[in-house]
PDB file of N, CA and C in Angstrom:
ATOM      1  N   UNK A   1      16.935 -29.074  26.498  1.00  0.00           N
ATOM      2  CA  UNK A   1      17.113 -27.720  26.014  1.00  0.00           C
ATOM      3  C   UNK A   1      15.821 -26.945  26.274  1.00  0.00           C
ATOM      4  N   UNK A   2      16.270 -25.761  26.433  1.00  0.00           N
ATOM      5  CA  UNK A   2      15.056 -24.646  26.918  1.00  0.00           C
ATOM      6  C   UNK A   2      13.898 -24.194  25.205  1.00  0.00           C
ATOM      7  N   UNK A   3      12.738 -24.900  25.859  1.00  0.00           N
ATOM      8  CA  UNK A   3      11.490 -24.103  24.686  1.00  0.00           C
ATOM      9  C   UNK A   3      12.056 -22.844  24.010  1.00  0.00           C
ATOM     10  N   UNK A   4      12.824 -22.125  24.360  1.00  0.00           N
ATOM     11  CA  UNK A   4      12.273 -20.391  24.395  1.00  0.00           C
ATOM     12  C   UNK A   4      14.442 -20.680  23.597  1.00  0.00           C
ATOM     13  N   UNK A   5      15.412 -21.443  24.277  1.00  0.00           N
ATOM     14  CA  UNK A   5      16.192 -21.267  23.296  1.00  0.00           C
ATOM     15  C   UNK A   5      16.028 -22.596  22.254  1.00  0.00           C
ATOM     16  N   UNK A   6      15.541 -23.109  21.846  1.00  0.00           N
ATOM     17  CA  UNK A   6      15.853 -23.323  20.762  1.00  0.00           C
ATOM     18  C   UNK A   6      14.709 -23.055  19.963  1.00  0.00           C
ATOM     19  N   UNK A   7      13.945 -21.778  20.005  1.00  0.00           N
ATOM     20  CA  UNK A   7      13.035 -21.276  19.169  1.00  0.00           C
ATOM     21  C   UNK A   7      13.993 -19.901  19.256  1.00  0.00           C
ATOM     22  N   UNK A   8      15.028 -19.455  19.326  1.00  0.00           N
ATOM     23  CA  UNK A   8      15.780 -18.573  19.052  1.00  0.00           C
ATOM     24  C   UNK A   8      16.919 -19.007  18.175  1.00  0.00           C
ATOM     25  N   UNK A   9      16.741 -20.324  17.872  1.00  0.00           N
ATOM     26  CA  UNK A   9      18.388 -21.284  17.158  1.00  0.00           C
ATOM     27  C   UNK A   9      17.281 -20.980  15.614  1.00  0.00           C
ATOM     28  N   UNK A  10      15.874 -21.445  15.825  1.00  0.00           N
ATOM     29  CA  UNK A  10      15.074 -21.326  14.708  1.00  0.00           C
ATOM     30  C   UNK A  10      14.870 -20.615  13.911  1.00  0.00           C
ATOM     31  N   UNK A  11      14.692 -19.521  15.124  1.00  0.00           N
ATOM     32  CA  UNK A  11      14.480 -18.236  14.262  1.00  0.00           C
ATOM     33  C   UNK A  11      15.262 -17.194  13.933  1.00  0.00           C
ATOM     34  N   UNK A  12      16.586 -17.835  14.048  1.00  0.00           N
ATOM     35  CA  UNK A  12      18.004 -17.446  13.641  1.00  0.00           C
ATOM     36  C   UNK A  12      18.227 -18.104  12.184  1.00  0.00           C
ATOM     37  N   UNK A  13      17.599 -19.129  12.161  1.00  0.00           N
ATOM     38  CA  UNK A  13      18.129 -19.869  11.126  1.00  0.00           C
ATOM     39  C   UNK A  13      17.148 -19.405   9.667  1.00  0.00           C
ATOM     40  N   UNK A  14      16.478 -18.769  10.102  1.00  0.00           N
ATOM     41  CA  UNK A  14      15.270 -18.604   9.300  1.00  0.00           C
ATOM     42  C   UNK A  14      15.568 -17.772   8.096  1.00  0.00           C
ATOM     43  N   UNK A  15      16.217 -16.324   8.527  1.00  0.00           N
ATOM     44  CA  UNK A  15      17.052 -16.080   6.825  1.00  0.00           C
ATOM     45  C   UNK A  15      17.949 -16.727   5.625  1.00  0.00           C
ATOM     46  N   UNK A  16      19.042 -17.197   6.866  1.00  0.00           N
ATOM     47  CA  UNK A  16      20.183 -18.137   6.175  1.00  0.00           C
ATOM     48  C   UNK A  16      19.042 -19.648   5.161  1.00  0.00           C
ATOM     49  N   UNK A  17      17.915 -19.682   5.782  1.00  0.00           N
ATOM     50  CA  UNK A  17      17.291 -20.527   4.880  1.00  0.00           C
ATOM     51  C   UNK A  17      16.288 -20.174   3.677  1.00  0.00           C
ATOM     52  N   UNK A  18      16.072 -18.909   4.205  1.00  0.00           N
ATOM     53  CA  UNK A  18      15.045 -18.034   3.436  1.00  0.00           C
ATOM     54  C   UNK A  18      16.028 -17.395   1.952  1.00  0.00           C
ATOM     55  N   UNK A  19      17.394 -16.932   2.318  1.00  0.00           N
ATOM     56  CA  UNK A  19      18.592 -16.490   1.383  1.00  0.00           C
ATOM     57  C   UNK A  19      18.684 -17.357   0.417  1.00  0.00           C
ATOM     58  N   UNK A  20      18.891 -18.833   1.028  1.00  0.00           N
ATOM     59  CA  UNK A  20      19.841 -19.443   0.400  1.00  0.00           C
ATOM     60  C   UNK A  20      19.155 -20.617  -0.423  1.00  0.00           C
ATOM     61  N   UNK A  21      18.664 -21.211   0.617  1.00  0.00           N
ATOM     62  CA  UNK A  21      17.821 -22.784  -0.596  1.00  0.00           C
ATOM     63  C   UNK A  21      16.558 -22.349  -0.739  1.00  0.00           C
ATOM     64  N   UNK A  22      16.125 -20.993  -1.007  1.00  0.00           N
ATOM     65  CA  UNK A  22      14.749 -20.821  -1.917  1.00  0.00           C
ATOM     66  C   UNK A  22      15.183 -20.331  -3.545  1.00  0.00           C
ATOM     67  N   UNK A  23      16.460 -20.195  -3.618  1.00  0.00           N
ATOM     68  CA  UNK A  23      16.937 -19.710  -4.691  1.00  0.00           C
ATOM     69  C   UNK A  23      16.157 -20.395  -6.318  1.00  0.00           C
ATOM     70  N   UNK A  24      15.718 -21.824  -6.276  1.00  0.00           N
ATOM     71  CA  UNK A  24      15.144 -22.571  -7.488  1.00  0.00           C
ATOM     72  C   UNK A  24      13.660 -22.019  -7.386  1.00  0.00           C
ATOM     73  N   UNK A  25      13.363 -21.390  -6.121  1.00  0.00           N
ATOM     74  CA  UNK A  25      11.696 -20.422  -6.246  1.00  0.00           C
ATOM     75  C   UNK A  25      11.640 -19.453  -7.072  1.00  0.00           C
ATOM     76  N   UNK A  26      12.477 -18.610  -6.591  1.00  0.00           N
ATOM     77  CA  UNK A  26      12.815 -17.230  -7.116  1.00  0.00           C
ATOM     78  C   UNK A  26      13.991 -17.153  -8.373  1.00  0.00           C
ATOM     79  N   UNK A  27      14.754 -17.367  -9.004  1.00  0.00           N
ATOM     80  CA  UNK A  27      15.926 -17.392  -9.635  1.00  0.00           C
ATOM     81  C   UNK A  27      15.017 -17.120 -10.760  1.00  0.00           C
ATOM     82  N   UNK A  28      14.527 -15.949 -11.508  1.00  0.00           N
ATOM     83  CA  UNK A  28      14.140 -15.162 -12.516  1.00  0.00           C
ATOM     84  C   UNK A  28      14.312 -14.023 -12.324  1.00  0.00           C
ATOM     85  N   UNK A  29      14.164 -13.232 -14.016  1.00  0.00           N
ATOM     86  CA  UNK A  29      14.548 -11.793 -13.644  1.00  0.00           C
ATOM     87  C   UNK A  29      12.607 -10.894 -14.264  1.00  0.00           C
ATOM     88  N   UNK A  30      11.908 -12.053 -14.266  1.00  0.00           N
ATOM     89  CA  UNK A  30      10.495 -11.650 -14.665  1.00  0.00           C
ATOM     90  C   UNK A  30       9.684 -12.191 -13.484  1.00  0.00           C
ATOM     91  N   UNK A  31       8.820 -11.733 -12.981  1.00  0.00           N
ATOM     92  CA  UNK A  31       8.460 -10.642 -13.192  1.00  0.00           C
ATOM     93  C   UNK A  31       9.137  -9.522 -12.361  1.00  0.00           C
ATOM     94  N   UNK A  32       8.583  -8.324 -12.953  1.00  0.00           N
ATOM     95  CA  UNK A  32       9.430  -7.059 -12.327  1.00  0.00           C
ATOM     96  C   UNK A  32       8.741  -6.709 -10.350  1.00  0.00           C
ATOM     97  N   UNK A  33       9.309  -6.468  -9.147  1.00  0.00           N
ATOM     98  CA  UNK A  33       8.287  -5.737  -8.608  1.00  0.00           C
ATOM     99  C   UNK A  33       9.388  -4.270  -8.588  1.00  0.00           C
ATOM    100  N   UNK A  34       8.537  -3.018  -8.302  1.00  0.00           N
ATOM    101  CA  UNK A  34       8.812  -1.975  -8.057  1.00  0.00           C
ATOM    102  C   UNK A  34       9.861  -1.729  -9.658  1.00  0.00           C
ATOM    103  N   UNK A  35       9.682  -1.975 -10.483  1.00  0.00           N
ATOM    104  CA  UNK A  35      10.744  -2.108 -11.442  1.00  0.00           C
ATOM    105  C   UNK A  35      12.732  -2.477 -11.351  1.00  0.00           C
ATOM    106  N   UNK A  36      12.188  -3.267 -10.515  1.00  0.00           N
ATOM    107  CA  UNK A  36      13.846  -4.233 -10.122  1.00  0.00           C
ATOM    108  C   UNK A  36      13.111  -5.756  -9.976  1.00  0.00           C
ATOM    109  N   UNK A  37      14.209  -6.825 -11.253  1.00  0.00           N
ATOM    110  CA  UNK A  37      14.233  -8.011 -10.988  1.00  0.00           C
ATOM    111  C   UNK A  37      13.428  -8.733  -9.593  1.00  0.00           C
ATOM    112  N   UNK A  38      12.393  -9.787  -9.877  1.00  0.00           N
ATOM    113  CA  UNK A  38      11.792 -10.477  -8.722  1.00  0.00           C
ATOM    114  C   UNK A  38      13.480 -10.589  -7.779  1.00  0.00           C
ATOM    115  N   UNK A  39      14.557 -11.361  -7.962  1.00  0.00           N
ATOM    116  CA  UNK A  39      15.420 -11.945  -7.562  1.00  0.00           C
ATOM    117  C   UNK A  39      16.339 -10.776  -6.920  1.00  0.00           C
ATOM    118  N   UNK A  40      16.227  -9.508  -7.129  1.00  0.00           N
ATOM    119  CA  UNK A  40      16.786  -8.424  -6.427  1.00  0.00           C
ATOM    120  C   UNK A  40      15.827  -8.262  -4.904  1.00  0.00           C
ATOM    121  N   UNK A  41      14.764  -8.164  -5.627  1.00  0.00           N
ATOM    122  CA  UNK A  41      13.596  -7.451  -4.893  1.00  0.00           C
ATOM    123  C   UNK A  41      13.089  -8.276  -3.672  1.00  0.00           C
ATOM    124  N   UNK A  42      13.650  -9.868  -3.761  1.00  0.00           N
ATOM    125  CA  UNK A  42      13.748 -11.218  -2.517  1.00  0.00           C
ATOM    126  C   UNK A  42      14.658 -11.156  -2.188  1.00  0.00           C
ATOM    127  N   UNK A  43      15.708 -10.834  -2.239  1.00  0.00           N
ATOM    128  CA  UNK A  43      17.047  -9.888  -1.722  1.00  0.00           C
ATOM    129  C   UNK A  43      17.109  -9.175  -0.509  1.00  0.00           C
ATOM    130  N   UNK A  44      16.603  -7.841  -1.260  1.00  0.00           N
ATOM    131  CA  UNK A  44      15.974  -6.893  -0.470  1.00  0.00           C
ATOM    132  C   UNK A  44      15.269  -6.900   0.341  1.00  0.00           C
ATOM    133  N   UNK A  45      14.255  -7.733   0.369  1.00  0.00           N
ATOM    134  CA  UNK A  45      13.023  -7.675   1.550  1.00  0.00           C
ATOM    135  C   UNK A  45      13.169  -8.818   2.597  1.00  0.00           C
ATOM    136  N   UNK A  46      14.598  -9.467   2.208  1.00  0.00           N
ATOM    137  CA  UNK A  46      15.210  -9.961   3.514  1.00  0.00           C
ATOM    138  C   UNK A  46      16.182  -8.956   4.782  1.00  0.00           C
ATOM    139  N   UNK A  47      15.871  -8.279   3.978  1.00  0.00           N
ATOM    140  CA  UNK A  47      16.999  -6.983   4.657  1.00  0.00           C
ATOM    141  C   UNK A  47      16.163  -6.702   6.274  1.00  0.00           C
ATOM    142  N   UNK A  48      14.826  -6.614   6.340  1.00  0.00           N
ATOM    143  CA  UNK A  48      14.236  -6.074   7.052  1.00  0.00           C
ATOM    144  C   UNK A  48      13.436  -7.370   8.177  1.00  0.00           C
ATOM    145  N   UNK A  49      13.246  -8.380   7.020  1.00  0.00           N
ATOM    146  CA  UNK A  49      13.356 -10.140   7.723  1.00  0.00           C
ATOM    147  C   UNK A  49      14.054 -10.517   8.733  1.00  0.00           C
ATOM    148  N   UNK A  50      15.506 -10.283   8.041  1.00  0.00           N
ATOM    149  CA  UNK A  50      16.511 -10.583   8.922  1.00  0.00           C
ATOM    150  C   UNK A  50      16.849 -10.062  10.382  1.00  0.00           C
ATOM    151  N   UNK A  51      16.605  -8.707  10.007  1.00  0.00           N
ATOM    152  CA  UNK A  51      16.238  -7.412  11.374  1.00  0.00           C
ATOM    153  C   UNK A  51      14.978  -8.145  12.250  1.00  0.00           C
ATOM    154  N   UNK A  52      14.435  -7.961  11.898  1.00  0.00           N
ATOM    155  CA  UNK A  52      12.818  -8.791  12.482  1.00  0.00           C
ATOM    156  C   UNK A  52      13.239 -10.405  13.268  1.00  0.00           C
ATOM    157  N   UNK A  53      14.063 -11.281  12.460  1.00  0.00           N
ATOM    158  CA  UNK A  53      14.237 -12.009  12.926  1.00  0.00           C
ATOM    159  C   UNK A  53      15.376 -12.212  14.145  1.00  0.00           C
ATOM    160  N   UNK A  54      16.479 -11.546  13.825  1.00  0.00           N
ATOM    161  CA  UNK A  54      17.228 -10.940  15.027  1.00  0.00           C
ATOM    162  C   UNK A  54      16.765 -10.187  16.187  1.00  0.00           C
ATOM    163  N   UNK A  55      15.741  -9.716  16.302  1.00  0.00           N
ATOM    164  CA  UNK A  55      15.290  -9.104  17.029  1.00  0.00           C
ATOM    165  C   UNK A  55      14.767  -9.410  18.342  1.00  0.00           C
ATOM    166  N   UNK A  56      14.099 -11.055  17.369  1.00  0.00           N
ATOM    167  CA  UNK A  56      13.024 -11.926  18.117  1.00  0.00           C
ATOM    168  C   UNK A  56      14.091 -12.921  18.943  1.00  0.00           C
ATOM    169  N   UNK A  57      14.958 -13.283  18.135  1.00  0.00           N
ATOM    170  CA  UNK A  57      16.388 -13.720  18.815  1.00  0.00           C
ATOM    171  C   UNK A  57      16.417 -13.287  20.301  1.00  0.00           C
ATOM    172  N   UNK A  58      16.884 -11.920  20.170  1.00  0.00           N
ATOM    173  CA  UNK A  58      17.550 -11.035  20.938  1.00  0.00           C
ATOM    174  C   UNK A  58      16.364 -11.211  22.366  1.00  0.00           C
ATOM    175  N   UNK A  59      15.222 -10.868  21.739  1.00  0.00           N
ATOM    176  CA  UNK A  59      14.004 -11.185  22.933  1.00  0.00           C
ATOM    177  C   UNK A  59      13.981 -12.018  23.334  1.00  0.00           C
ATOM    178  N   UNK A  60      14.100 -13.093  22.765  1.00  0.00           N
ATOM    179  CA  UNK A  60      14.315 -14.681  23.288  1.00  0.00           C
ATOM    180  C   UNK A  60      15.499 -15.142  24.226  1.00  0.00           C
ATOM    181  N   UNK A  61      16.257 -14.663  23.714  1.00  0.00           N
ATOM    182  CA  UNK A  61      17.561 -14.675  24.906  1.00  0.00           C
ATOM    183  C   UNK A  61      17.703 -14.288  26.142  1.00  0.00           C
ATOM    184  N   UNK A  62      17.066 -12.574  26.160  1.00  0.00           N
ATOM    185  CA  UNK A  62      16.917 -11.791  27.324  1.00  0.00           C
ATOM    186  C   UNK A  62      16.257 -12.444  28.288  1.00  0.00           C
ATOM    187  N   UNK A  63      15.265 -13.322  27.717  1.00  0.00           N
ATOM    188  CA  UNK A  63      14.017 -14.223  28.449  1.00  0.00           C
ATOM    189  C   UNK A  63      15.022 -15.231  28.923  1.00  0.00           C
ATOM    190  N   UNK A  64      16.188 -15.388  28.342  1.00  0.00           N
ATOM    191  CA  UNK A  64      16.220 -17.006  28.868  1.00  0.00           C
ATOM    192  C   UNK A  64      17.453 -16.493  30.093  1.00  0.00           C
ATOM    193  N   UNK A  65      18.197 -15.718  30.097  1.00  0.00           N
ATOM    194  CA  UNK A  65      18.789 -14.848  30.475  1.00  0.00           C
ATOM    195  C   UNK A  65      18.576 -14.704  32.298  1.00  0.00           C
ATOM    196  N   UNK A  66      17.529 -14.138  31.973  1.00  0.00           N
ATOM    197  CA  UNK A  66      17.310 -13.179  32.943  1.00  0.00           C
ATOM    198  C   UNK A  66      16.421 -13.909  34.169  1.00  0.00           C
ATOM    199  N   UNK A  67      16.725 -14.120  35.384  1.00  0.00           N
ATOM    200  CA  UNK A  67      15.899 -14.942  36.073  1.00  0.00           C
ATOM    201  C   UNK A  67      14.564 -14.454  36.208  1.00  0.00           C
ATOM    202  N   UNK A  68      13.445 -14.777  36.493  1.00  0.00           N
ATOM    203  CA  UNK A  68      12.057 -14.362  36.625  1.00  0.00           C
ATOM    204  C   UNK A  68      12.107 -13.941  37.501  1.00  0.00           C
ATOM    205  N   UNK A  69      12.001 -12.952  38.565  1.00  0.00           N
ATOM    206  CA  UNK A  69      11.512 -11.913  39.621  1.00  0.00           C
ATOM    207  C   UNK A  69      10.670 -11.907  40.107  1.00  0.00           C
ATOM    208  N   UNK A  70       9.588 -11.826  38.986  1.00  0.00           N
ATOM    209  CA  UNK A  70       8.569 -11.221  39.227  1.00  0.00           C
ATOM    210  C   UNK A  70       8.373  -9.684  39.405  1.00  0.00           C
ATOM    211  N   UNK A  71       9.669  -9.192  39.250  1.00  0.00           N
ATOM    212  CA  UNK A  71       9.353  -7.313  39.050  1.00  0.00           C
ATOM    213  C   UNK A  71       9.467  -7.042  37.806  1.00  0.00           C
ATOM    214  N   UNK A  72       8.840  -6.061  37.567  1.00  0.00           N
ATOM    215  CA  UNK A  72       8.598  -5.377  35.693  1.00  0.00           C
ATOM    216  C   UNK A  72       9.760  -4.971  35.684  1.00  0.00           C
ATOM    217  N   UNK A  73       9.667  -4.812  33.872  1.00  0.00           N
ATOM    218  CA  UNK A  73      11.155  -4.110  33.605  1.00  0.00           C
ATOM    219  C   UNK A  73      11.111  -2.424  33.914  1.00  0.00           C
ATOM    220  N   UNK A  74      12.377  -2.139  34.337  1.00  0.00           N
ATOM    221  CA  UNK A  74      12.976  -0.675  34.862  1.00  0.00           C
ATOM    222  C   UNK A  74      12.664  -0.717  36.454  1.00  0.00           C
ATOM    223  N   UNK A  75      12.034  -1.338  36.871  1.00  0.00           N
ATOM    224  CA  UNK A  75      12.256  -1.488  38.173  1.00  0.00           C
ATOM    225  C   UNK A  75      13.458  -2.395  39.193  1.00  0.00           C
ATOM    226  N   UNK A  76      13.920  -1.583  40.010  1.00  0.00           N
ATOM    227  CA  UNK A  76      15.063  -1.801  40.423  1.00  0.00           C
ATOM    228  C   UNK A  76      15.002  -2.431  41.935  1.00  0.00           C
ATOM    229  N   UNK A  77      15.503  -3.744  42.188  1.00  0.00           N
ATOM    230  CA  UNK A  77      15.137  -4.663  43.358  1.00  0.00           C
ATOM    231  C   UNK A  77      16.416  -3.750  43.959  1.00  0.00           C
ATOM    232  N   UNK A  78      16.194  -3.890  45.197  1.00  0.00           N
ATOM    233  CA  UNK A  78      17.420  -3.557  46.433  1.00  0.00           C
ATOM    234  C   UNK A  78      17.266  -4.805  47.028  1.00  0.00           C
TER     235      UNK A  78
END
């Protein structure tokens, strides 16, 4: 298997693990941040994780994708 995909299987997996079995970390409603529950507020700031981590996905793929050239991107081979 390719370096570059299965560090995209990883870092796919990385919310669904971050969501789900950190729950005995976090599972309180003290302390407060921003005045919403810790356990809302680790919620929430997966919202933007998850984006971040899809992202890197998405980059990772294109890479594995796309044959090497050697021409930059927007440039167009004939």
């Amino acid at each position: 298997m390719d370096r570059r995909k299965l560090w995209s299987y990883v870092l796919a997996a990385v919310p669904f693990l971050g969501m789900c079995f950190t729950v005995p970390l976090w599972d309180r409603l003290y302390p407060l941040v921003f005045g919403i529950p810790f356990n809302i507020a680790w919620l929430i700031a997966w919202v933007p994780i998850t984006s971040l981590c899809l992202w890197g996905v998405y980059r990772l793929g294109k890479a594995v994708d796309s044959p090497d050239t050697g021409a930059t991107e927007g440039e167009i081979s004939k």
